[in-house]
Every structure is written in C-alpha cells, then in structure tokens.
PDB file of N, CA and C in Angstrom:
ATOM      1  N   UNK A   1     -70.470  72.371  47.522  1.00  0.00           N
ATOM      2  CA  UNK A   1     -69.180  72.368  46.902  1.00  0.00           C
ATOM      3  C   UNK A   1     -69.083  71.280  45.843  1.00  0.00           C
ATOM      4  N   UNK A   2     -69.655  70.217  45.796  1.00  0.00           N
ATOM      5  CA  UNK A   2     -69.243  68.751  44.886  1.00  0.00           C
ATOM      6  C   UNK A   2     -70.448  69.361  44.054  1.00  0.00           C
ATOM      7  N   UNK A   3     -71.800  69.728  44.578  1.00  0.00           N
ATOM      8  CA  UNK A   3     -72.652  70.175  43.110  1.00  0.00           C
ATOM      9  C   UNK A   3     -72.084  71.415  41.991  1.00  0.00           C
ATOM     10  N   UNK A   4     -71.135  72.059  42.885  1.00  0.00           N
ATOM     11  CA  UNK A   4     -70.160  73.259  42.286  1.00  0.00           C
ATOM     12  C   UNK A   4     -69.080  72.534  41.410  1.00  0.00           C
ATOM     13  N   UNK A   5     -68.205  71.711  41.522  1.00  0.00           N
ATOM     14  CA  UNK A   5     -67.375  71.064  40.938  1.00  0.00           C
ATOM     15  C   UNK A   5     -68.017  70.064  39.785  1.00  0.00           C
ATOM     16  N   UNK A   6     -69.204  69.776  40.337  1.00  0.00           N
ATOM     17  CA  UNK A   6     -69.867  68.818  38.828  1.00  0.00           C
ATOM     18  C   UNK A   6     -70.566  69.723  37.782  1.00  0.00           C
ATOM     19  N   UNK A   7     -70.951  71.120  38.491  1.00  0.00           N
ATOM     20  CA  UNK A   7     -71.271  71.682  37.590  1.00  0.00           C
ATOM     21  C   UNK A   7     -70.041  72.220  36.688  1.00  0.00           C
ATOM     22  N   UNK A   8     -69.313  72.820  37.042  1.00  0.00           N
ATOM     23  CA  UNK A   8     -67.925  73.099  36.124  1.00  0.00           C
ATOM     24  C   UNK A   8     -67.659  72.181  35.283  1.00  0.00           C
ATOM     25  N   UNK A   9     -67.226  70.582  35.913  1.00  0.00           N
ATOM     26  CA  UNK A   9     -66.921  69.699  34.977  1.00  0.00           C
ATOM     27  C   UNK A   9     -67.903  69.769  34.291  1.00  0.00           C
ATOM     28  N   UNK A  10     -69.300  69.843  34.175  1.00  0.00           N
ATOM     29  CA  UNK A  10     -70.150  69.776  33.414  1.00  0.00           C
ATOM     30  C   UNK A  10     -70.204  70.971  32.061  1.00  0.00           C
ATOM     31  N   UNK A  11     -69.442  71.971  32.553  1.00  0.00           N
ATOM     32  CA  UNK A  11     -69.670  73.545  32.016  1.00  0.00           C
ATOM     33  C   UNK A  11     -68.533  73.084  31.005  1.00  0.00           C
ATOM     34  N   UNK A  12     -67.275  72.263  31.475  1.00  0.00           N
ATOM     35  CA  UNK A  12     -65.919  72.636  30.516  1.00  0.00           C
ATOM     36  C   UNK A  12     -66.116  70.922  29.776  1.00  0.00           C
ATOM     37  N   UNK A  13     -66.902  70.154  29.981  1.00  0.00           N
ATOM     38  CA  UNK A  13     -67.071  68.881  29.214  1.00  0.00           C
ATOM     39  C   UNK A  13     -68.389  69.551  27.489  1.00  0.00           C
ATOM     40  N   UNK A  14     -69.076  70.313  27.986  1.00  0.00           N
ATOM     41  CA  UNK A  14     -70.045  70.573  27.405  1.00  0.00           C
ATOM     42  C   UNK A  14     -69.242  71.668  26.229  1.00  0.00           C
ATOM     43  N   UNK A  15     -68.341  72.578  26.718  1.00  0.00           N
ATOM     44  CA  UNK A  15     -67.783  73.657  26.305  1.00  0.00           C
ATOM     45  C   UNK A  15     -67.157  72.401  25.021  1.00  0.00           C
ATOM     46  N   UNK A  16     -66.024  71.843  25.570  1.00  0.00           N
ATOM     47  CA  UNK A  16     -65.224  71.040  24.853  1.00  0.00           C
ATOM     48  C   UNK A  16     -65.985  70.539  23.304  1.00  0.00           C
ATOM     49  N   UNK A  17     -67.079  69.608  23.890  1.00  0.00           N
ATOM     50  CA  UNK A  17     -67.919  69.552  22.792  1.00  0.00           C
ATOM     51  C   UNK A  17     -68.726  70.705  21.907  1.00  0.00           C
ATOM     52  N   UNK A  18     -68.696  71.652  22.320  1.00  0.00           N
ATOM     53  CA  UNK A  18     -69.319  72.392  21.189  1.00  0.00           C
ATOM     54  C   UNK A  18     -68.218  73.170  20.542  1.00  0.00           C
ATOM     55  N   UNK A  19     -66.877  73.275  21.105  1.00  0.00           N
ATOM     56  CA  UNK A  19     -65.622  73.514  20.287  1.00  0.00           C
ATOM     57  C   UNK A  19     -65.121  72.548  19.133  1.00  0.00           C
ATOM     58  N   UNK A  20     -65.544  71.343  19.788  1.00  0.00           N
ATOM     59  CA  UNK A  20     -65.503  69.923  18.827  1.00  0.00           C
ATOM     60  C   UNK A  20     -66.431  69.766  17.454  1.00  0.00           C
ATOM     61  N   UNK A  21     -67.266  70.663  17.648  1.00  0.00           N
ATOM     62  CA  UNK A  21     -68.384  70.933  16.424  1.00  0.00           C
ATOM     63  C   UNK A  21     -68.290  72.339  15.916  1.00  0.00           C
ATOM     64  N   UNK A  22     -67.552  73.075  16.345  1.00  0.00           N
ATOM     65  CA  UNK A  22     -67.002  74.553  15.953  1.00  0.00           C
ATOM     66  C   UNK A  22     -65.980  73.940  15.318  1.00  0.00           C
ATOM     67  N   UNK A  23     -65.123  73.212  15.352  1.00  0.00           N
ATOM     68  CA  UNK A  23     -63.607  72.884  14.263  1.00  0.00           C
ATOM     69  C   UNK A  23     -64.241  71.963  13.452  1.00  0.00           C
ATOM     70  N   UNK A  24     -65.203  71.003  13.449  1.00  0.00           N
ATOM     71  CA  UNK A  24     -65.769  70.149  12.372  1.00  0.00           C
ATOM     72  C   UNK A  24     -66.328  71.280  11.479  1.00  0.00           C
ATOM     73  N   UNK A  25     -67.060  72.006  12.024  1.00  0.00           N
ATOM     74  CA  UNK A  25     -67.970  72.813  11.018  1.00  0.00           C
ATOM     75  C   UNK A  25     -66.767  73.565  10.059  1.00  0.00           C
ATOM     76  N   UNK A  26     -65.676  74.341  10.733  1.00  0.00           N
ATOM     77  CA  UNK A  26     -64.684  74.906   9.956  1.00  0.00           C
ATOM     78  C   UNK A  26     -63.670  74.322   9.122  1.00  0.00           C
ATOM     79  N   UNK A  27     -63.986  73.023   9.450  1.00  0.00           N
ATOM     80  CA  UNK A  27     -63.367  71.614   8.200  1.00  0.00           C
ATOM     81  C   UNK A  27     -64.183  71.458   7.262  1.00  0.00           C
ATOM     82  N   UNK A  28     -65.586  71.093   7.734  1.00  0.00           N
ATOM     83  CA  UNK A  28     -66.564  71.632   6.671  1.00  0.00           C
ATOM     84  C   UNK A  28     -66.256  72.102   5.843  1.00  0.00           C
ATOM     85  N   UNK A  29     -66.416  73.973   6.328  1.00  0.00           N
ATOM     86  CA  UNK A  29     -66.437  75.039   5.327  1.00  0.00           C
ATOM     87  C   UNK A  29     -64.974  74.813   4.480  1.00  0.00           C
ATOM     88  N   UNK A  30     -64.087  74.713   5.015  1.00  0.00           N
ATOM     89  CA  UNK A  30     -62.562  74.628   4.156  1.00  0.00           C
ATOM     90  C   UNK A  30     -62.481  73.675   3.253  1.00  0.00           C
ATOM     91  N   UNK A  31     -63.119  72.349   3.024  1.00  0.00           N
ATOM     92  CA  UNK A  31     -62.861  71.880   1.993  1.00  0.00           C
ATOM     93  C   UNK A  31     -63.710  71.726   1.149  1.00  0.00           C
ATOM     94  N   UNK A  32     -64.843  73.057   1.181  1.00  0.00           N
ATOM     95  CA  UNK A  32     -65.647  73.428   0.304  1.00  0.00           C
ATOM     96  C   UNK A  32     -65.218  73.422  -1.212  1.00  0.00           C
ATOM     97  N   UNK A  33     -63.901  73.900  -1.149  1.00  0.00           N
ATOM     98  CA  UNK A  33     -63.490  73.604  -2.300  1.00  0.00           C
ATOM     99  C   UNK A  33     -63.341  72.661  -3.414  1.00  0.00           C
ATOM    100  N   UNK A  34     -63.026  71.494  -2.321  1.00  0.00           N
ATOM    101  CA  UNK A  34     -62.767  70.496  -2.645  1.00  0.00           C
ATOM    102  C   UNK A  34     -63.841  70.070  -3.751  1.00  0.00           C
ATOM    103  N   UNK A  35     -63.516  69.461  -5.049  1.00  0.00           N
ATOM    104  CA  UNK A  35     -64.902  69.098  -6.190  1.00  0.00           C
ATOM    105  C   UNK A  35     -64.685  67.706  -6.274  1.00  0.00           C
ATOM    106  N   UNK A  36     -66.212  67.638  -6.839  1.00  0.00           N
ATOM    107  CA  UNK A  36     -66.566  66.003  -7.312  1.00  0.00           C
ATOM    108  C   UNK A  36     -67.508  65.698  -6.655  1.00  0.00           C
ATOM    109  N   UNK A  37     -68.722  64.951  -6.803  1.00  0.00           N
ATOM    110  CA  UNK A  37     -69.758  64.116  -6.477  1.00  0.00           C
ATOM    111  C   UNK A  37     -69.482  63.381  -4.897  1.00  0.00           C
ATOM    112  N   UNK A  38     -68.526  63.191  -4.638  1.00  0.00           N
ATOM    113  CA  UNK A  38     -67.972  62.225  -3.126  1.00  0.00           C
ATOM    114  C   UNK A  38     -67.682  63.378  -2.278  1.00  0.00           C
ATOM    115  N   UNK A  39     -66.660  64.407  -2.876  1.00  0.00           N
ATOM    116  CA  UNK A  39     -66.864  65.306  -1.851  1.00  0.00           C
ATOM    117  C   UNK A  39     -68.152  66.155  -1.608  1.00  0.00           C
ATOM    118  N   UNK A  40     -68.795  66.002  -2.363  1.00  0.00           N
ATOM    119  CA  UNK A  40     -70.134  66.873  -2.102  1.00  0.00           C
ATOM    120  C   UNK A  40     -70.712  65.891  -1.163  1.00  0.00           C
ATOM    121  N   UNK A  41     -70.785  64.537  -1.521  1.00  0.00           N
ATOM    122  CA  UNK A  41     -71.532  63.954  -0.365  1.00  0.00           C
ATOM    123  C   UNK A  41     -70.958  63.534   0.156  1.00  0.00           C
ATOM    124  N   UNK A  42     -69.562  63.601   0.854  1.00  0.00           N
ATOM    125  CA  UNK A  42     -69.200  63.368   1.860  1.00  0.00           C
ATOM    126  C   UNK A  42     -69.020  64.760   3.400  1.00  0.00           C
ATOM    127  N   UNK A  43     -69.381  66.165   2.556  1.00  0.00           N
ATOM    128  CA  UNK A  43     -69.592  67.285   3.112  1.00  0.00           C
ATOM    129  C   UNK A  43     -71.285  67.256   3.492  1.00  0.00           C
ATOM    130  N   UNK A  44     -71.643  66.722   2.868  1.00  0.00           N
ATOM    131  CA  UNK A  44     -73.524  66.712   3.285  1.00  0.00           C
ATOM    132  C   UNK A  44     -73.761  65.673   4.245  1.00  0.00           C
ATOM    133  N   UNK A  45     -73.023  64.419   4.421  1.00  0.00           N
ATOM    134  CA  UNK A  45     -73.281  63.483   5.493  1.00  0.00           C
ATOM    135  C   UNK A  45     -72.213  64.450   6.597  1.00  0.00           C
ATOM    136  N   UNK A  46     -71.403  64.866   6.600  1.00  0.00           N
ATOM    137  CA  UNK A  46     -70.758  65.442   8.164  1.00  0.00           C
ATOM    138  C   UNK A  46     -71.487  66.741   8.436  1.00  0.00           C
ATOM    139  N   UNK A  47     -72.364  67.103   7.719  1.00  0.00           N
ATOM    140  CA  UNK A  47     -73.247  68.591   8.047  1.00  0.00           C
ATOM    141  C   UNK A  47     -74.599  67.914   8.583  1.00  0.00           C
ATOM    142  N   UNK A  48     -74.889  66.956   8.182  1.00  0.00           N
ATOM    143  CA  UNK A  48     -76.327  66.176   8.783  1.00  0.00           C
ATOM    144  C   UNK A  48     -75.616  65.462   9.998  1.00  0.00           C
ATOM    145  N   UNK A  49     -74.426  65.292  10.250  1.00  0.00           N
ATOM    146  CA  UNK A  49     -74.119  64.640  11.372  1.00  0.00           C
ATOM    147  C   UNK A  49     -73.786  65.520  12.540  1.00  0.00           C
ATOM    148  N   UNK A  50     -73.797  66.280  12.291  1.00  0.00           N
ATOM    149  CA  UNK A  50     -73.015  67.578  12.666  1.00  0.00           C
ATOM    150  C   UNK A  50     -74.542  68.076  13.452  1.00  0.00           C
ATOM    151  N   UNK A  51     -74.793  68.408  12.454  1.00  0.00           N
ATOM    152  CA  UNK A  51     -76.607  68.792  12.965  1.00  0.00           C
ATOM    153  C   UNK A  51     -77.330  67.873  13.973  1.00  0.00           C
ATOM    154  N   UNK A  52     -77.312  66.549  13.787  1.00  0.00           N
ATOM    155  CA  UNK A  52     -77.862  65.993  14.912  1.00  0.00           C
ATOM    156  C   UNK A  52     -77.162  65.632  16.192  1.00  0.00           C
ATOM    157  N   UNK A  53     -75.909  65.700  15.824  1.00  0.00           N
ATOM    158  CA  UNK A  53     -74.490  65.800  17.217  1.00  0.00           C
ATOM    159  C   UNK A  53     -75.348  67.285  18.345  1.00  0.00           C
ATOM    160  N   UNK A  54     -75.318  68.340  17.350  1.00  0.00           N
ATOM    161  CA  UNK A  54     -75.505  69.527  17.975  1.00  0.00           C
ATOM    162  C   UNK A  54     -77.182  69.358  18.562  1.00  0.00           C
ATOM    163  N   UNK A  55     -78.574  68.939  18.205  1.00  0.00           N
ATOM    164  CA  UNK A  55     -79.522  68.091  18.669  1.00  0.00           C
ATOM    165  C   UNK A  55     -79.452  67.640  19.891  1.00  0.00           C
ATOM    166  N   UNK A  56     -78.163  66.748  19.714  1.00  0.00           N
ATOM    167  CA  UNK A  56     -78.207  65.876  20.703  1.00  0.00           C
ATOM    168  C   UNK A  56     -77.302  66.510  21.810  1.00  0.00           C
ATOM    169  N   UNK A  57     -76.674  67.160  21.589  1.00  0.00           N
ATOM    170  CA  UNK A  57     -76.097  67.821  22.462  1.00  0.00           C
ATOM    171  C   UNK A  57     -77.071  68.800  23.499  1.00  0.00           C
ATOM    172  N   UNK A  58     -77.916  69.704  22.869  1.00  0.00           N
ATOM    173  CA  UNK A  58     -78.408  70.216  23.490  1.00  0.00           C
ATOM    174  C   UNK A  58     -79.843  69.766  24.379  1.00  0.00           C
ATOM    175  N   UNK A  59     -79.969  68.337  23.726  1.00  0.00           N
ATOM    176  CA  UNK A  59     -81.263  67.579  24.591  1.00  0.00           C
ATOM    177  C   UNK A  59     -80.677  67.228  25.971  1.00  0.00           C
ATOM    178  N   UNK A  60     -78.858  66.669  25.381  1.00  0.00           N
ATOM    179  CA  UNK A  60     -78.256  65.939  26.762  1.00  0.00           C
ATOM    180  C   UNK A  60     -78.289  67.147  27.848  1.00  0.00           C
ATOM    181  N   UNK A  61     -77.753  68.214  27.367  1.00  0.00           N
ATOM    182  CA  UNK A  61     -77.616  68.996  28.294  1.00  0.00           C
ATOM    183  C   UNK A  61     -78.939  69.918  29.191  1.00  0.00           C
ATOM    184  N   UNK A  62     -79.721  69.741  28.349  1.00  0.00           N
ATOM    185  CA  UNK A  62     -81.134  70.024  29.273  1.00  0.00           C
ATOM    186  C   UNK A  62     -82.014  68.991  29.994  1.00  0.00           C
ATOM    187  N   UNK A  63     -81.409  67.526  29.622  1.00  0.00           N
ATOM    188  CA  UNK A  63     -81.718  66.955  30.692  1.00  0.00           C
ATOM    189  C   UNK A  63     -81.022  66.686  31.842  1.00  0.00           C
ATOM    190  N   UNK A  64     -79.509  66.580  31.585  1.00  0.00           N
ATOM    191  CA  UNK A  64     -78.590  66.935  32.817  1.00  0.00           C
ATOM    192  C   UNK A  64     -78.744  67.801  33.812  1.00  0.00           C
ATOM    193  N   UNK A  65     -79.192  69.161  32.879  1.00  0.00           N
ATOM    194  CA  UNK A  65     -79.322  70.072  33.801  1.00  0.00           C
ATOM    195  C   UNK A  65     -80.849  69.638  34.558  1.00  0.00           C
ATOM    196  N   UNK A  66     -82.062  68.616  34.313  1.00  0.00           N
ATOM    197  CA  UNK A  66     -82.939  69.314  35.056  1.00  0.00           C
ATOM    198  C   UNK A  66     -82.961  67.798  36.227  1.00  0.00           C
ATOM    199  N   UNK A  67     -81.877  66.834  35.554  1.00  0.00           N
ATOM    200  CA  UNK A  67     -81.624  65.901  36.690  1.00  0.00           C
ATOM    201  C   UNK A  67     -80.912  66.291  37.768  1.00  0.00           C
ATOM    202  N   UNK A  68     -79.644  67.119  37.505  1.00  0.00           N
ATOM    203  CA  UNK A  68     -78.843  67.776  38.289  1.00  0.00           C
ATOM    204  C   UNK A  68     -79.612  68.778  39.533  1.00  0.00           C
ATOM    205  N   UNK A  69     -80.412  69.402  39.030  1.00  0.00           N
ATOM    206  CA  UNK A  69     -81.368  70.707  39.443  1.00  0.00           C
ATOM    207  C   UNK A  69     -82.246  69.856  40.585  1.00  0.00           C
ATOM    208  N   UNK A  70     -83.301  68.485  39.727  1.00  0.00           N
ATOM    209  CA  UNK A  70     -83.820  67.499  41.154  1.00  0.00           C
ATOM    210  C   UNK A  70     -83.258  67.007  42.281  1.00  0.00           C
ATOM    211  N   UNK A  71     -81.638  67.010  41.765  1.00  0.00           N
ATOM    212  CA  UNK A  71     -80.802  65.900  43.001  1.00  0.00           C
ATOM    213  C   UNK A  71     -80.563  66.766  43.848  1.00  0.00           C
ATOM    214  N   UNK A  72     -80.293  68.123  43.494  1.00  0.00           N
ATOM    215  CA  UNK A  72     -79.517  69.317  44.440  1.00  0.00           C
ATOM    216  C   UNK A  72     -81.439  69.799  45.149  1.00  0.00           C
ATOM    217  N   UNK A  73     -82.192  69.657  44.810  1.00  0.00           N
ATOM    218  CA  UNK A  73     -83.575  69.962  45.797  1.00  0.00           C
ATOM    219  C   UNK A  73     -83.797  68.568  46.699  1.00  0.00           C
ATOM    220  N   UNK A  74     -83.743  67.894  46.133  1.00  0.00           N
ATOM    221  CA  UNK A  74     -83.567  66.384  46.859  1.00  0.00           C
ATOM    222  C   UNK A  74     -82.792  66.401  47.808  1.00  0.00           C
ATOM    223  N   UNK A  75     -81.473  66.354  47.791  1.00  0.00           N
ATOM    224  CA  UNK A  75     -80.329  66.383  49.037  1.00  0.00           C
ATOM    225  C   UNK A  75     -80.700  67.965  50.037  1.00  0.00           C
ATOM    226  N   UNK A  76     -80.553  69.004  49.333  1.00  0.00           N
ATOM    227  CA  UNK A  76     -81.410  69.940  50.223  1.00  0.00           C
ATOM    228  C   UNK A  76     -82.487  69.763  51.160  1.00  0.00           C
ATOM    229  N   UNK A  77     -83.262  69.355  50.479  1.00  0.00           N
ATOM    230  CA  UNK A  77     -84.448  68.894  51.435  1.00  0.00           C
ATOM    231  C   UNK A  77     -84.392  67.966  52.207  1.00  0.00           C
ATOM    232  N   UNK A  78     -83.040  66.520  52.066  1.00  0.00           N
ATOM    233  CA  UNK A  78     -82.670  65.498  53.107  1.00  0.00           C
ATOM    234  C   UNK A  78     -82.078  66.342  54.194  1.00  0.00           C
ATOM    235  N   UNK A  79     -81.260  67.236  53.249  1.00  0.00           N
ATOM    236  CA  UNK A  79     -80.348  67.906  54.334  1.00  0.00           C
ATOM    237  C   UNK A  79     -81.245  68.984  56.204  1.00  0.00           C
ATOM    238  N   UNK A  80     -82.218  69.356  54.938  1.00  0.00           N
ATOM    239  CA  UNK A  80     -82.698  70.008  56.051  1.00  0.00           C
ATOM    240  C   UNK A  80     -83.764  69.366  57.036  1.00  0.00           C
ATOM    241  N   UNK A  81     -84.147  68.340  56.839  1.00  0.00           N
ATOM    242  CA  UNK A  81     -85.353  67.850  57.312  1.00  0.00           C
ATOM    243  C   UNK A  81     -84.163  66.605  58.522  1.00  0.00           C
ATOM    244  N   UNK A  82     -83.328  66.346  58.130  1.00  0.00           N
ATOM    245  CA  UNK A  82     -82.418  65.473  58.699  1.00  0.00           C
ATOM    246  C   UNK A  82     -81.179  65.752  59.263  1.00  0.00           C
ATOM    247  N   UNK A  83     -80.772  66.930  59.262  1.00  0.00           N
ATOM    248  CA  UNK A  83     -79.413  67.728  59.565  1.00  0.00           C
ATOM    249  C   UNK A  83     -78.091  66.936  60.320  1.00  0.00           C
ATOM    250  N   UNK A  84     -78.923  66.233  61.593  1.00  0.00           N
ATOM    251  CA  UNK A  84     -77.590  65.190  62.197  1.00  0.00           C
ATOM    252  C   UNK A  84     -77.363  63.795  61.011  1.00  0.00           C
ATOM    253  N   UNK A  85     -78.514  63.735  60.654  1.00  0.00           N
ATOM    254  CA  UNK A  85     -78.383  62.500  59.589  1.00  0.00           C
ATOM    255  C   UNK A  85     -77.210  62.445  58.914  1.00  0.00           C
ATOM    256  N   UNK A  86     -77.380  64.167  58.168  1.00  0.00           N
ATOM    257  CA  UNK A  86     -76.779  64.241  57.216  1.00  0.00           C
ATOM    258  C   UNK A  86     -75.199  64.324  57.357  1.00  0.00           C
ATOM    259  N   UNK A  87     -75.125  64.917  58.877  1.00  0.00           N
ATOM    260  CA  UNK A  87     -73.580  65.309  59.031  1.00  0.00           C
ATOM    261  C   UNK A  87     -72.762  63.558  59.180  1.00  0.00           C
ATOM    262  N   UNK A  88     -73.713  62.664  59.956  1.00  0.00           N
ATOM    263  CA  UNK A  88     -73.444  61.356  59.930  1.00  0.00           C
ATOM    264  C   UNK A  88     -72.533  60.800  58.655  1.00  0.00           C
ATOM    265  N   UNK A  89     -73.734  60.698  57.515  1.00  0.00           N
ATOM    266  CA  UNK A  89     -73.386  60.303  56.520  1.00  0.00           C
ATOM    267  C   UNK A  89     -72.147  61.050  56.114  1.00  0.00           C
ATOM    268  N   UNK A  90     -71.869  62.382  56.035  1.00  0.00           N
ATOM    269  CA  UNK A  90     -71.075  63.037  55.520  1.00  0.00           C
ATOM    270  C   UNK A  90     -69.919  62.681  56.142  1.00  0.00           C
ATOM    271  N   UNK A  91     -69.726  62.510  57.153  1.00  0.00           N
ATOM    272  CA  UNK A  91     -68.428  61.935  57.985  1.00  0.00           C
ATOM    273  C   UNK A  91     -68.010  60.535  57.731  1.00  0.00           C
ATOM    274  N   UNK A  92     -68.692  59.540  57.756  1.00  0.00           N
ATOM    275  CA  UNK A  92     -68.657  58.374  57.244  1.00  0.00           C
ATOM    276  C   UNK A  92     -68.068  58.276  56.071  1.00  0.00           C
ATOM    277  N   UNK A  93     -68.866  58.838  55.247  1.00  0.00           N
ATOM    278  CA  UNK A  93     -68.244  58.859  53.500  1.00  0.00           C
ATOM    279  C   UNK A  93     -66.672  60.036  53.512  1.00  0.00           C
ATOM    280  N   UNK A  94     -66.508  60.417  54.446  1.00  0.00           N
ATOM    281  CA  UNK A  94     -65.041  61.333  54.794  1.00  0.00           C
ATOM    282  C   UNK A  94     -63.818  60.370  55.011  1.00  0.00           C
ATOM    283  N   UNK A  95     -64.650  59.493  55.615  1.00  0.00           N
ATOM    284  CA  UNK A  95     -63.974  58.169  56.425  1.00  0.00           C
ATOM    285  C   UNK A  95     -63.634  57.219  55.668  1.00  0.00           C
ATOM    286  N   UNK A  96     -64.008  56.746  54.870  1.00  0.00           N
ATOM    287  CA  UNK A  96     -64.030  55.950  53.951  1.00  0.00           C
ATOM    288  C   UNK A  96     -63.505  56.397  52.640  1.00  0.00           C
ATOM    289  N   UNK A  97     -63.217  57.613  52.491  1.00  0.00           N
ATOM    290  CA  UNK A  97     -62.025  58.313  51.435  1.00  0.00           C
ATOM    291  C   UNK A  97     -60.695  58.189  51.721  1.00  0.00           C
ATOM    292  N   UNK A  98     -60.605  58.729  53.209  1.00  0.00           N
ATOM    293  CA  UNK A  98     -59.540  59.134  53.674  1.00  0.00           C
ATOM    294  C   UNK A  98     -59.034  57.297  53.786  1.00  0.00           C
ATOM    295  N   UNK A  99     -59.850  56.298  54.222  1.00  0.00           N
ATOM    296  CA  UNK A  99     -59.300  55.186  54.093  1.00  0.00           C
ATOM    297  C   UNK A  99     -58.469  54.585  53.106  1.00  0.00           C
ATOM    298  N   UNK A 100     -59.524  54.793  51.840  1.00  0.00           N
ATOM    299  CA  UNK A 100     -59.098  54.271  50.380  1.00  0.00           C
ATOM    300  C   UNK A 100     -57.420  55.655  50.344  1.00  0.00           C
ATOM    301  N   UNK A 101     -58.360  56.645  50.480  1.00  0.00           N
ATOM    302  CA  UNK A 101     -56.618  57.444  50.052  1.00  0.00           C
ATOM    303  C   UNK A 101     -55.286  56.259  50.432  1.00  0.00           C
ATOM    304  N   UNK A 102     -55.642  56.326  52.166  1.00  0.00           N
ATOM    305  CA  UNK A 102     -54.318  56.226  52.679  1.00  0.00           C
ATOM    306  C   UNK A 102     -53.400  54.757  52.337  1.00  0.00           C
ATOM    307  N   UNK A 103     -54.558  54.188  51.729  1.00  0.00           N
ATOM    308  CA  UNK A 103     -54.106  52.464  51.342  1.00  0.00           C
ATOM    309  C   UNK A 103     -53.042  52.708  49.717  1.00  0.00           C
ATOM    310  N   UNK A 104     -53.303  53.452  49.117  1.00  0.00           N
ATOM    311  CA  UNK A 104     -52.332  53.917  48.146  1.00  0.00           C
ATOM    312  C   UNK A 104     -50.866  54.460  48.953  1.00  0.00           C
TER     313      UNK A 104
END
C-alpha cells in the first residue's frame, strides 16, 4: 500500500512536471512572434533549457524508478524470509505514529 501511494505521488509529481514543460514550450511557440536579436536569443536559451529540463527529467525518473523497483524486492524478500520480524516492526512503527498523531 505505501509503495502504491509513492508510486502515484510519484506518477502526479512527474505528470506535473512535464505539464510544466508543455506550457513553457507553448510560451515558447507564442512569442515567436515576438522580433529582435534578444528575443531570438532569449527563445533559444529557454528551448536549450527546456531540452535539458526534459533530459533530466527523464534520467530522474528512470532512476527512481529502478531505485524504487530494488527497495520493493528488498523489503519483499525481508518480508518473506522474516515474516514475524516484519509484522514486529510494522506494529512498532504503527505505534509510534499513532503516538506522534495523538500528541497534536
């Protein structure tokens, strides 16, 4: 369930940003119009920035995903090799939520 919820946040943080480079790019294109030497290069530095945003976007997200992908075989494999362990821990850290909650 929490690798389900980080993946979402992960799905609608990632989404966000490439909507964030879908409205830059369409600012871009719209003030194509715009003339003169500054706007030309000030449209060529946000298209090279733009370009390596989107780079970098998609490196972050394929390494997220293949850190994400190790931790969820990792805890799987604690889980199963350790099962009372795990319910231990899991109760403990239940315990210690419900603590912090209730002090608010």
């Amino acid at each position: 369930m929490a690798s389900k919820s980080a993946k979402t946040a992960q799905e609608i943080l990632m989404a966000d940003f490439q909507a964030l480079v879908r409205d830059t790019e369409k600012l871009l294109a719209d003030t194509a119009n715009l003339a003169g030497d500054q706007a030309d290069d000030l449209r060529e530095q946000i298209h090279d920035r733009l370009t390596q945003a989107r780079e970098t976007l998609q490196l972050t997200q394929d390494s997220v995903r293949e850190r994400g992908q190790a931790a969820l075989g990792s805890a799987e494999h604690y889980v199963q090799e350790n099962p009372w362990q795990a319910v231990g821990i899991a109760a403990g850290v239940g315990l210690l939520i419900g603590l912090l909650a209730n002090r608010r």
